[in-house]
C-alpha atoms as a PDB file:
ATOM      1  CA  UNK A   1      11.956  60.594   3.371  1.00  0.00           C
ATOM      2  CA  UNK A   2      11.803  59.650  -0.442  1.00  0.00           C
ATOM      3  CA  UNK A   3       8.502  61.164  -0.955  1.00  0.00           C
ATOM      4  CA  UNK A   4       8.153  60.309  -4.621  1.00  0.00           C
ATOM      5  CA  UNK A   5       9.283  56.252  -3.650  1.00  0.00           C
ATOM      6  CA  UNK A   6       6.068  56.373  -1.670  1.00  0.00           C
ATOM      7  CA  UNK A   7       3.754  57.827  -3.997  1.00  0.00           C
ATOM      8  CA  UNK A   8       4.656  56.235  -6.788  1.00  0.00           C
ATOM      9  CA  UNK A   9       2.168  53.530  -6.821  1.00  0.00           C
ATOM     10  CA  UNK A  10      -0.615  55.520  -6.424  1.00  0.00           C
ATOM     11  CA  UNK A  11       0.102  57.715  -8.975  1.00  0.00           C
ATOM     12  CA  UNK A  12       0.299  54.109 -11.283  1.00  0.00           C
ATOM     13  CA  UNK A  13      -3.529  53.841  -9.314  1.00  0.00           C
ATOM     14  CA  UNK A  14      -4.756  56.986 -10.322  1.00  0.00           C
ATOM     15  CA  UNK A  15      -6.041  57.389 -13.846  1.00  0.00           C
ATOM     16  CA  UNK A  16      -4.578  60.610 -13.817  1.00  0.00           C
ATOM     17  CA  UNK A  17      -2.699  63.939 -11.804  1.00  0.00           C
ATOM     18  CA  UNK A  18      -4.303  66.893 -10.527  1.00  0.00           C
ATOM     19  CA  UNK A  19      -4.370  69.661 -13.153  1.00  0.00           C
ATOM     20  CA  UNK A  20      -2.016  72.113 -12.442  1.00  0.00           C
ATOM     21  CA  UNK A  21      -5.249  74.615 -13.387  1.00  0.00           C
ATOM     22  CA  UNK A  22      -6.043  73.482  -9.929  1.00  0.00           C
ATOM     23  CA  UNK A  23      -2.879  73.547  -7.755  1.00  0.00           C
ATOM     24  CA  UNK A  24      -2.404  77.754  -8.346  1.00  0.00           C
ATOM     25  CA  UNK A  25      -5.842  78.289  -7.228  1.00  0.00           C
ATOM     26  CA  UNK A  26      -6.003  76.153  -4.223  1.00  0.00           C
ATOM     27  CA  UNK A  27      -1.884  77.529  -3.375  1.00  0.00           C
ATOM     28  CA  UNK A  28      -3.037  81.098  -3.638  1.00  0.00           C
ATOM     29  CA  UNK A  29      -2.803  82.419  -0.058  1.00  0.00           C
ATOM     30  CA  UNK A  30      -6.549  83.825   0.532  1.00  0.00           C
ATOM     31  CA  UNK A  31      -8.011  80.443  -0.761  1.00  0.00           C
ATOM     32  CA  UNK A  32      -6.259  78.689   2.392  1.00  0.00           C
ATOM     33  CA  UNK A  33      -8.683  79.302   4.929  1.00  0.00           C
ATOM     34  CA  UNK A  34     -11.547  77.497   2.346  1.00  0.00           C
ATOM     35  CA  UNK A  35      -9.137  75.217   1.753  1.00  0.00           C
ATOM     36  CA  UNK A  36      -8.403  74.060   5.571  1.00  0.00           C
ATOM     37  CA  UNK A  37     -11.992  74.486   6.105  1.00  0.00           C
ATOM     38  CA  UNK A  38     -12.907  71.461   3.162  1.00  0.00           C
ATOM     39  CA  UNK A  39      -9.885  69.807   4.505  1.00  0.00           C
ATOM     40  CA  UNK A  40     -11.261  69.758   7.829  1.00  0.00           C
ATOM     41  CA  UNK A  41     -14.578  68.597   6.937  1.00  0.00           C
ATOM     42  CA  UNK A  42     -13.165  65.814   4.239  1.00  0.00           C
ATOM     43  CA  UNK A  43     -11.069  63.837   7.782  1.00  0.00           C
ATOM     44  CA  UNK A  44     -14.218  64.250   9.641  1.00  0.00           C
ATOM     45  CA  UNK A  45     -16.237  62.504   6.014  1.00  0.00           C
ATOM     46  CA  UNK A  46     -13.395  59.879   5.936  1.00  0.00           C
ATOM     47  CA  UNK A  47     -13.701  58.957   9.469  1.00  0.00           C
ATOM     48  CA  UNK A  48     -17.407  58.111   8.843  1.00  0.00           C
ATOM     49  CA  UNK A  49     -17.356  56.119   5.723  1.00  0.00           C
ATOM     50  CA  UNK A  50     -15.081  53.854   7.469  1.00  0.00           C
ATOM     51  CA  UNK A  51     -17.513  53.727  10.683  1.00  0.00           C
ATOM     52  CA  UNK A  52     -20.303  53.278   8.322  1.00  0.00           C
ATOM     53  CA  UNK A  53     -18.638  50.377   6.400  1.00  0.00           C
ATOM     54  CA  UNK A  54     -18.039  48.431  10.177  1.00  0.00           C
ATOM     55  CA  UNK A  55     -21.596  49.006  11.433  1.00  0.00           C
ATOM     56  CA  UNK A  56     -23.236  48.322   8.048  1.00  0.00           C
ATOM     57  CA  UNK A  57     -21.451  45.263   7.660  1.00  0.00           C
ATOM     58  CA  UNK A  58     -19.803  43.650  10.962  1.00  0.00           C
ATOM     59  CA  UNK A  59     -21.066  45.625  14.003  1.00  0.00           C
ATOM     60  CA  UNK A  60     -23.595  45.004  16.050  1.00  0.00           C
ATOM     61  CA  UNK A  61     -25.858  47.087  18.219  1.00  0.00           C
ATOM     62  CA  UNK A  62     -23.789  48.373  20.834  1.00  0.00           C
ATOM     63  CA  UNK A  63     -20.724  48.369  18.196  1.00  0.00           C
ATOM     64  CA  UNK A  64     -22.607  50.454  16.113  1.00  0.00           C
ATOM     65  CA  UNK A  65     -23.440  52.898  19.286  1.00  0.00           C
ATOM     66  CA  UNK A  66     -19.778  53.001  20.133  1.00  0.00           C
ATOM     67  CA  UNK A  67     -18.567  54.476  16.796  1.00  0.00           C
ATOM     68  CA  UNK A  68     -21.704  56.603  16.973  1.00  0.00           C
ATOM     69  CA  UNK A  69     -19.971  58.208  20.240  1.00  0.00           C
ATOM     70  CA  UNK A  70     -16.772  58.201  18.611  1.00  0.00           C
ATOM     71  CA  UNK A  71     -17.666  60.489  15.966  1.00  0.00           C
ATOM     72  CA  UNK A  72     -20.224  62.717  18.021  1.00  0.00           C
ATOM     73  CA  UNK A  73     -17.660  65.436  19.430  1.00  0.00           C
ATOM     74  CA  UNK A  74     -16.671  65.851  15.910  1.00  0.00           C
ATOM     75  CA  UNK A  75     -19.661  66.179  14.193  1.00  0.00           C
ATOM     76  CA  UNK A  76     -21.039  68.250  16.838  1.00  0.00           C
ATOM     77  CA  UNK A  77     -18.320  70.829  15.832  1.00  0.00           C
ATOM     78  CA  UNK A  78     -18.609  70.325  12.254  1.00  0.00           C
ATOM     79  CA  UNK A  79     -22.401  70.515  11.653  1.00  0.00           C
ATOM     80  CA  UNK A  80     -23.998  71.996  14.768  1.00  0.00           C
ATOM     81  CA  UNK A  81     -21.056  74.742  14.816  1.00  0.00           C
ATOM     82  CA  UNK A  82     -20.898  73.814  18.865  1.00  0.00           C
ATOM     83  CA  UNK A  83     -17.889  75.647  20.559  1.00  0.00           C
ATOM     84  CA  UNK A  84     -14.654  73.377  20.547  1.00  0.00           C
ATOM     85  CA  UNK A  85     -14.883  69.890  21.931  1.00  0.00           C
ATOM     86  CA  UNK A  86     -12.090  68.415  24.115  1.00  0.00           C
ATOM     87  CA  UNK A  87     -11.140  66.356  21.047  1.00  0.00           C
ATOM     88  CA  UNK A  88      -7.751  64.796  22.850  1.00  0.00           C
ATOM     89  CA  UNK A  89      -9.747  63.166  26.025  1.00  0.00           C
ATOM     90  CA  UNK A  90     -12.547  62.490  22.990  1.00  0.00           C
ATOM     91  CA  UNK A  91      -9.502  60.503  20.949  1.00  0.00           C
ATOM     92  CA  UNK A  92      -8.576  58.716  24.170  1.00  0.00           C
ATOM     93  CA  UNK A  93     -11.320  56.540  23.949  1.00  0.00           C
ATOM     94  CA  UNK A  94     -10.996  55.011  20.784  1.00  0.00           C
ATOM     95  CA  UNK A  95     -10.004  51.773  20.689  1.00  0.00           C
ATOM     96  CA  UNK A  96     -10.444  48.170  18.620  1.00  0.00           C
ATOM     97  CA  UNK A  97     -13.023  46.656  20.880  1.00  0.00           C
ATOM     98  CA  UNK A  98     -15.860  47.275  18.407  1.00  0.00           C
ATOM     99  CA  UNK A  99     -18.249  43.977  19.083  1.00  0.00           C
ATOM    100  CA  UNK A 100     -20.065  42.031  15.891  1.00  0.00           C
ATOM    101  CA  UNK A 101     -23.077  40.924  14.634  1.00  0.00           C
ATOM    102  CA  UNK A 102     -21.646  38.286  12.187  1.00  0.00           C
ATOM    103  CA  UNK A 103     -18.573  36.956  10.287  1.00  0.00           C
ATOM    104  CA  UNK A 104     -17.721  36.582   6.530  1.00  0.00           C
ATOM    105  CA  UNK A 105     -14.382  36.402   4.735  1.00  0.00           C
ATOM    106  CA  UNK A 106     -12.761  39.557   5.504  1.00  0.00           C
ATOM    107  CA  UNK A 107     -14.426  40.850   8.287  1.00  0.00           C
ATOM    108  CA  UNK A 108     -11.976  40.807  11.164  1.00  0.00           C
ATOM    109  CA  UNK A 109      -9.789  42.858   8.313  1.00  0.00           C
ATOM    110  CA  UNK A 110     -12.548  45.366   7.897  1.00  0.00           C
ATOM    111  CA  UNK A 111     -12.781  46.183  11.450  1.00  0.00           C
ATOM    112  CA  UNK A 112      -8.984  46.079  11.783  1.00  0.00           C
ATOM    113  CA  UNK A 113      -8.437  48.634   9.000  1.00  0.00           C
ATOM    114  CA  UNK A 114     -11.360  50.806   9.549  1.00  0.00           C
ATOM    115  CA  UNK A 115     -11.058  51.499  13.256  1.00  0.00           C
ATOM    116  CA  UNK A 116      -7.026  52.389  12.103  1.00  0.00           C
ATOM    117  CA  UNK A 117      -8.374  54.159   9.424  1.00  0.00           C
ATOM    118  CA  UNK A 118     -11.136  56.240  11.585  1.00  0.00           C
ATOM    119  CA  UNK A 119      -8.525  56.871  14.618  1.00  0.00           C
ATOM    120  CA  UNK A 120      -5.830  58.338  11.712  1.00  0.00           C
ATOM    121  CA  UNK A 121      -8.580  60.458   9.897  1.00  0.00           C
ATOM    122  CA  UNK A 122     -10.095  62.269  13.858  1.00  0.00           C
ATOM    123  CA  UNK A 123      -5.894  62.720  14.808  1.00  0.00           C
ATOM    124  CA  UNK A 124      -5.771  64.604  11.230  1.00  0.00           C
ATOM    125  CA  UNK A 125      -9.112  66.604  11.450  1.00  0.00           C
ATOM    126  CA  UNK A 126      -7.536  67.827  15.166  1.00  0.00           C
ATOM    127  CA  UNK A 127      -3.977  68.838  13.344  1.00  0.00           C
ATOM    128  CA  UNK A 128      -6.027  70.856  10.805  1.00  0.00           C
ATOM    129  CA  UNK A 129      -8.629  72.662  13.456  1.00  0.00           C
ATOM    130  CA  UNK A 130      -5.286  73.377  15.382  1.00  0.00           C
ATOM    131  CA  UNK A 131      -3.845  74.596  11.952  1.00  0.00           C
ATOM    132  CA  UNK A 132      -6.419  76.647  11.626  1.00  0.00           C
ATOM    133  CA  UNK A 133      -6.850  78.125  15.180  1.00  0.00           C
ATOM    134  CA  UNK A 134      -2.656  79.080  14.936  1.00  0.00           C
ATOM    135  CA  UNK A 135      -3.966  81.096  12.298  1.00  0.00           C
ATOM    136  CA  UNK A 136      -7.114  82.980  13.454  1.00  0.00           C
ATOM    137  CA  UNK A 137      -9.457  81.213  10.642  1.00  0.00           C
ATOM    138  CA  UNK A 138     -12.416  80.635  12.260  1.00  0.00           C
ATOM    139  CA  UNK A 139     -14.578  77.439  11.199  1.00  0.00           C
ATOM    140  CA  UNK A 140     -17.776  78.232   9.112  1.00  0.00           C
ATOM    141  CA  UNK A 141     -20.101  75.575   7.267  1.00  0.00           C
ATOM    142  CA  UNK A 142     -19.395  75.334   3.688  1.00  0.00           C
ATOM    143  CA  UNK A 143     -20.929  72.947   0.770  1.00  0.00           C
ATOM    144  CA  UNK A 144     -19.574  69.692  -0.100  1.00  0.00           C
ATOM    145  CA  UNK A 145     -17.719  69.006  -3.661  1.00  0.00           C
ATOM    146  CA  UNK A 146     -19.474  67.126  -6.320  1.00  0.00           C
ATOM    147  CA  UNK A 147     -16.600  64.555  -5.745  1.00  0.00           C
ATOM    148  CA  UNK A 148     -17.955  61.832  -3.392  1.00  0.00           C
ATOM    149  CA  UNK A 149     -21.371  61.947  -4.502  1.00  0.00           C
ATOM    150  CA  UNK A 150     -20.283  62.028  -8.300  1.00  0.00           C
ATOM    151  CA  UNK A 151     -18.030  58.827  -7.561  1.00  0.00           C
ATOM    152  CA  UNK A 152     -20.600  56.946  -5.372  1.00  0.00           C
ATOM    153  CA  UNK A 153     -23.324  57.246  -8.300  1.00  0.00           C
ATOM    154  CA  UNK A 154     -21.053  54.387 -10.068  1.00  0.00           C
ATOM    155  CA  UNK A 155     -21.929  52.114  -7.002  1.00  0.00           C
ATOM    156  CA  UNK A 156     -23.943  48.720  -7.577  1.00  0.00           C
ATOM    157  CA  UNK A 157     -26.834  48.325  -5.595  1.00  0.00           C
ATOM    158  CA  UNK A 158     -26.764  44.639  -4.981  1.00  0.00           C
ATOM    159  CA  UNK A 159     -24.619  42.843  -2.649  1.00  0.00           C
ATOM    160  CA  UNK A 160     -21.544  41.939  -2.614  1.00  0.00           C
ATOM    161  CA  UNK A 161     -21.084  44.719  -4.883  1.00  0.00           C
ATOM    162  CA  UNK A 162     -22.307  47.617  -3.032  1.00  0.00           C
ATOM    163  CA  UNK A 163     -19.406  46.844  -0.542  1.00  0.00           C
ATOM    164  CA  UNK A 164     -16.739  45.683  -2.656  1.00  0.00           C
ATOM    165  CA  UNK A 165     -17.464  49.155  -5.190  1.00  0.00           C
ATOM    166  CA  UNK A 166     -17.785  51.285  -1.898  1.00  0.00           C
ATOM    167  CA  UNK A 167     -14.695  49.780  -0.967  1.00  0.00           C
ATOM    168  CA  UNK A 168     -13.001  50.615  -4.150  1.00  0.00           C
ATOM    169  CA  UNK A 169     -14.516  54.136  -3.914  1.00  0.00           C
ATOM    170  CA  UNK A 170     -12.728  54.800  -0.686  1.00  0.00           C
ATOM    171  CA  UNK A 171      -9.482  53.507  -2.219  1.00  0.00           C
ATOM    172  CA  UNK A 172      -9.887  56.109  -4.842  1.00  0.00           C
ATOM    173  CA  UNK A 173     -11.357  58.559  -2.346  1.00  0.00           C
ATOM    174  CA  UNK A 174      -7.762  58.148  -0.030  1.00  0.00           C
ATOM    175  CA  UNK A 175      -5.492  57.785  -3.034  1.00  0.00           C
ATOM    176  CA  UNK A 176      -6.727  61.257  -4.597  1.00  0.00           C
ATOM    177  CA  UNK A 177      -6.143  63.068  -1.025  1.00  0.00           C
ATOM    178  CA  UNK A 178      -2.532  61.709  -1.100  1.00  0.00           C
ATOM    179  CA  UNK A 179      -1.864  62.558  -4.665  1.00  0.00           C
ATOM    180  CA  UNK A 180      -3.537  66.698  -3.215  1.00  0.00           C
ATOM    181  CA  UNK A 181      -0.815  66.394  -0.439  1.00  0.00           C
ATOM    182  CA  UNK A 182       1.773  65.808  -2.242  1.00  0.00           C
ATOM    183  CA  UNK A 183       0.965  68.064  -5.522  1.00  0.00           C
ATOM    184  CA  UNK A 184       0.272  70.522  -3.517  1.00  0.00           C
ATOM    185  CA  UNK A 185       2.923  70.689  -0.349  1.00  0.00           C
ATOM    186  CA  UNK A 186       5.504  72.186  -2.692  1.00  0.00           C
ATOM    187  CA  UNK A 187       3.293  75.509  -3.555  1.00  0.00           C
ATOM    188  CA  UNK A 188       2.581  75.871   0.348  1.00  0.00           C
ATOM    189  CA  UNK A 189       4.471  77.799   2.957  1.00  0.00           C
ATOM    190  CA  UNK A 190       7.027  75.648   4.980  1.00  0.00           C
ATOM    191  CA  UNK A 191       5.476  75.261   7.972  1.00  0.00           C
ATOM    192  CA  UNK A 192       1.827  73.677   6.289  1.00  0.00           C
ATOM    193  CA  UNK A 193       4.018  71.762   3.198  1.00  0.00           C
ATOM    194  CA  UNK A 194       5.610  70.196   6.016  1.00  0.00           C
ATOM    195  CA  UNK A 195       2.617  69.209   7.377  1.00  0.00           C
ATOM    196  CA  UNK A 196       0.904  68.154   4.237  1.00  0.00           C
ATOM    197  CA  UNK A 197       3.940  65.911   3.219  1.00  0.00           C
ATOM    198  CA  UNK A 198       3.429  63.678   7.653  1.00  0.00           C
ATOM    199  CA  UNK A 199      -0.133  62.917   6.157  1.00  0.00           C
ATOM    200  CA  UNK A 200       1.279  61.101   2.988  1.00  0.00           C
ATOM    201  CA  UNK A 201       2.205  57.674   4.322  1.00  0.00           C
ATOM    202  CA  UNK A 202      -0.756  56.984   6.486  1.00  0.00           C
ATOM    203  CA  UNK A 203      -3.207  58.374   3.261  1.00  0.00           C
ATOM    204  CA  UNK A 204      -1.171  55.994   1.218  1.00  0.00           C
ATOM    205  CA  UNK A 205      -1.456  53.275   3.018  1.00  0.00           C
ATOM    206  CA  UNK A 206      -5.655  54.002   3.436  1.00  0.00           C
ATOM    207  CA  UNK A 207      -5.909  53.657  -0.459  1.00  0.00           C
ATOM    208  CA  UNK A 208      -4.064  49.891   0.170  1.00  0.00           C
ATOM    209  CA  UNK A 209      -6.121  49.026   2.455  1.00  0.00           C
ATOM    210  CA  UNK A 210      -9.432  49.737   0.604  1.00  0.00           C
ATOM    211  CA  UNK A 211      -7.960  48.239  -2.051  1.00  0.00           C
ATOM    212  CA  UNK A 212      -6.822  45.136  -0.143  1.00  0.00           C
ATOM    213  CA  UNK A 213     -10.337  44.482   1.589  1.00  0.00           C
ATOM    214  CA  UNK A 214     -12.168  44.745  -1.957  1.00  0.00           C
ATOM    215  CA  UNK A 215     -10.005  42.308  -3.315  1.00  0.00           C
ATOM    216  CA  UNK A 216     -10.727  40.128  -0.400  1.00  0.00           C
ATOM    217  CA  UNK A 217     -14.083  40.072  -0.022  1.00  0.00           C
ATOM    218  CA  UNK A 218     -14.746  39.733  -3.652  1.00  0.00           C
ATOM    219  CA  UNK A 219     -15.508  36.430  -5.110  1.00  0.00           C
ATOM    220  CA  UNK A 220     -14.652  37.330  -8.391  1.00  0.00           C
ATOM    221  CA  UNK A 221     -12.097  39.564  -9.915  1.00  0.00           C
ATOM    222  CA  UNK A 222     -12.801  43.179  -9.845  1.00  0.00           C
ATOM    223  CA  UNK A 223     -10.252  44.601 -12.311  1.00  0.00           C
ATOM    224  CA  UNK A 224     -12.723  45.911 -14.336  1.00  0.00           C
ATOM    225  CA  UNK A 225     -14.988  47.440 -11.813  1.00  0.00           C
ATOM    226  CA  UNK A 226     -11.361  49.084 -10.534  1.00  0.00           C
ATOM    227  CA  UNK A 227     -10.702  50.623 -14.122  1.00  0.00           C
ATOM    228  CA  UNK A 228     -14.425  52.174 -14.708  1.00  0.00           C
ATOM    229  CA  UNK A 229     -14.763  53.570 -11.448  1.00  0.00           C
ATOM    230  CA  UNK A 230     -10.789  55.253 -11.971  1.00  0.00           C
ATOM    231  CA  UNK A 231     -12.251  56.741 -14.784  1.00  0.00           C
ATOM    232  CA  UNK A 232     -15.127  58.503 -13.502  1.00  0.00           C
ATOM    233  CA  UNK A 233     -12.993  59.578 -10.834  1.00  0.00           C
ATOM    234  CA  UNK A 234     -10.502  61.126 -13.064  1.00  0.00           C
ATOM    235  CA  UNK A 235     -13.172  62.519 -14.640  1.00  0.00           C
ATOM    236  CA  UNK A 236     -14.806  64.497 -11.763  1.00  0.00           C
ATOM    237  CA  UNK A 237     -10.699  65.189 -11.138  1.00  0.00           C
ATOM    238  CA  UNK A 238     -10.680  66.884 -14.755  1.00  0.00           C
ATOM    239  CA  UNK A 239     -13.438  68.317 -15.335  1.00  0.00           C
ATOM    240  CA  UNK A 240     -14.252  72.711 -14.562  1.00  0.00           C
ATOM    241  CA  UNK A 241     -16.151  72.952 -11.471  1.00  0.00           C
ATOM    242  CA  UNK A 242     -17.614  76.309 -10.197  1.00  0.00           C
ATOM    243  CA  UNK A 243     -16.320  76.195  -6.402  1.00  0.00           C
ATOM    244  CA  UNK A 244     -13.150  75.134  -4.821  1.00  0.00           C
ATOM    245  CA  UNK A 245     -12.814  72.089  -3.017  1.00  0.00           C
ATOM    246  CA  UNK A 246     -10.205  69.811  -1.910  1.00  0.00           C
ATOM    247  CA  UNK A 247     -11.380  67.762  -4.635  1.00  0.00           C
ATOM    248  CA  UNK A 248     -13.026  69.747  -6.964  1.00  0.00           C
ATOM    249  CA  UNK A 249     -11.667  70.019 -10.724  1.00  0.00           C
ATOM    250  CA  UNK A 250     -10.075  73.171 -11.929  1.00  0.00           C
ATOM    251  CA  UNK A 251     -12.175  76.391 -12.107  1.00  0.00           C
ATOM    252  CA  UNK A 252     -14.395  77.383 -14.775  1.00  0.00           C
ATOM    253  CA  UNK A 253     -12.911  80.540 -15.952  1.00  0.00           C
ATOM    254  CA  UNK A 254     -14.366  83.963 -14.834  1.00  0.00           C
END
């Protein structure tokens, strides 16, 4: 597969790469079981911003209780630290028939994405946990990156724009975990750069998709909105952060 074809045109998205400052600490071999960890816990985060967006927006009640059930096994495991969940019979139940509350331009695209979308991210967190089992790392609780919260400070809080900067967010949000993959695969042993580089055409497509839906649902255009939220993004990207994350900025030196 031409790797670079494909992520091409979100590298044109991004407002810029991962430092490199960043790539040889996250590569070095006893930063990869803090890396899978964050990993882990960023397909489990994905998953439920897309869930949130359908039963904010479209779902009703017992829509909203079905991705609620969806996402339980895996948050069990992830925040309650309960023993391993039979996440392939969980996976087996997921499906499109997510009932709604209401209708607007761009809604039967929202749910059509997002339940993709949340189905992709809960097969991924499941390759990484098995990832991590092959290699005896154990899951423990860590903190969350300044990343997401950083980038949703830049949301409006009036609708439509709450969704349609959200939305752009989580193209942003998907984009940057391609542009990780890919930066990154080369550095890693074969076995995990081979896995890194299978996640790159369903994380590219997840930043189009976003993308797509914001443009949709606007009523207006949102080119600027796209630009200043790029730029804080690149800026958390950029910047020295104290901890590393799978989207943290470079270290601050020792």
């Amino acid at each position: 597969m031409n790797y670079a074809a494909l992520v091409e045109p979100l590298l044109q998205f991004l407002h810029c790469r991962t430092p490199q400052a960043w790539i040889d600490e996250a590569s070095r071999p006893e930063n990869l079981p803090l890396l899978l960890t964050d990993h882990l816990t960023c397909e489990l985060k994905a998953a439920q911003t897309a869930a949130w967006l359908i039963r904010k927006y479209v779902a009703d009640k017992p829509g909203a209780e079905t991705l609620m059930r969806w996402l339980a096994p895996y948050e069990d495991f992830v925040y309650r630290e309960h023993p391993d969940s039979d996440f392939i019979h969980a996976h087996r139940h997921l499906g499109k028939n997510i009932t709604r509350h209401d209708a607007f331009p761009g809604a039967d695209d929202l749910i059509d994405k997002m339940v993709l979308l949340i189905k992709e991210e809960l097969h991924h967190f499941y390759q990484v946990l098995e990832i991590m089992q092959s290699r005896g790392i154990e899951y423990h609780k860590i903190t969350a990156s300044r990343y997401a919260k950083g980038l949703l400070r830049e949301v409006t809080t009036h609708e439509p724009d709450t969704l349609i900067d959200k939305l752009i967010c989580g193209a942003y949000i998907e984009a940057r975990s391609c542009e990780r993959f890919y930066a990154l695969a080369p550095y890693l042993e074969p076995g995990l750069a081979s896995f890194y580089r299978s996640l790159l055409r369903s994380e590219a497509r997840h930043y189009q998709d976003y993308l797509a839906l914001a443009w949709q649902i606007s009523p207006y255009d949102i080119t600027d909105r796209i630009r200043t939220i790029g730029e804080t993004e690149a800026r958390l990207i950029t910047d020295a952060d104290s901890e590393l994350r799978f989207h943290s900025g470079p270290l601050i030196p020792v």
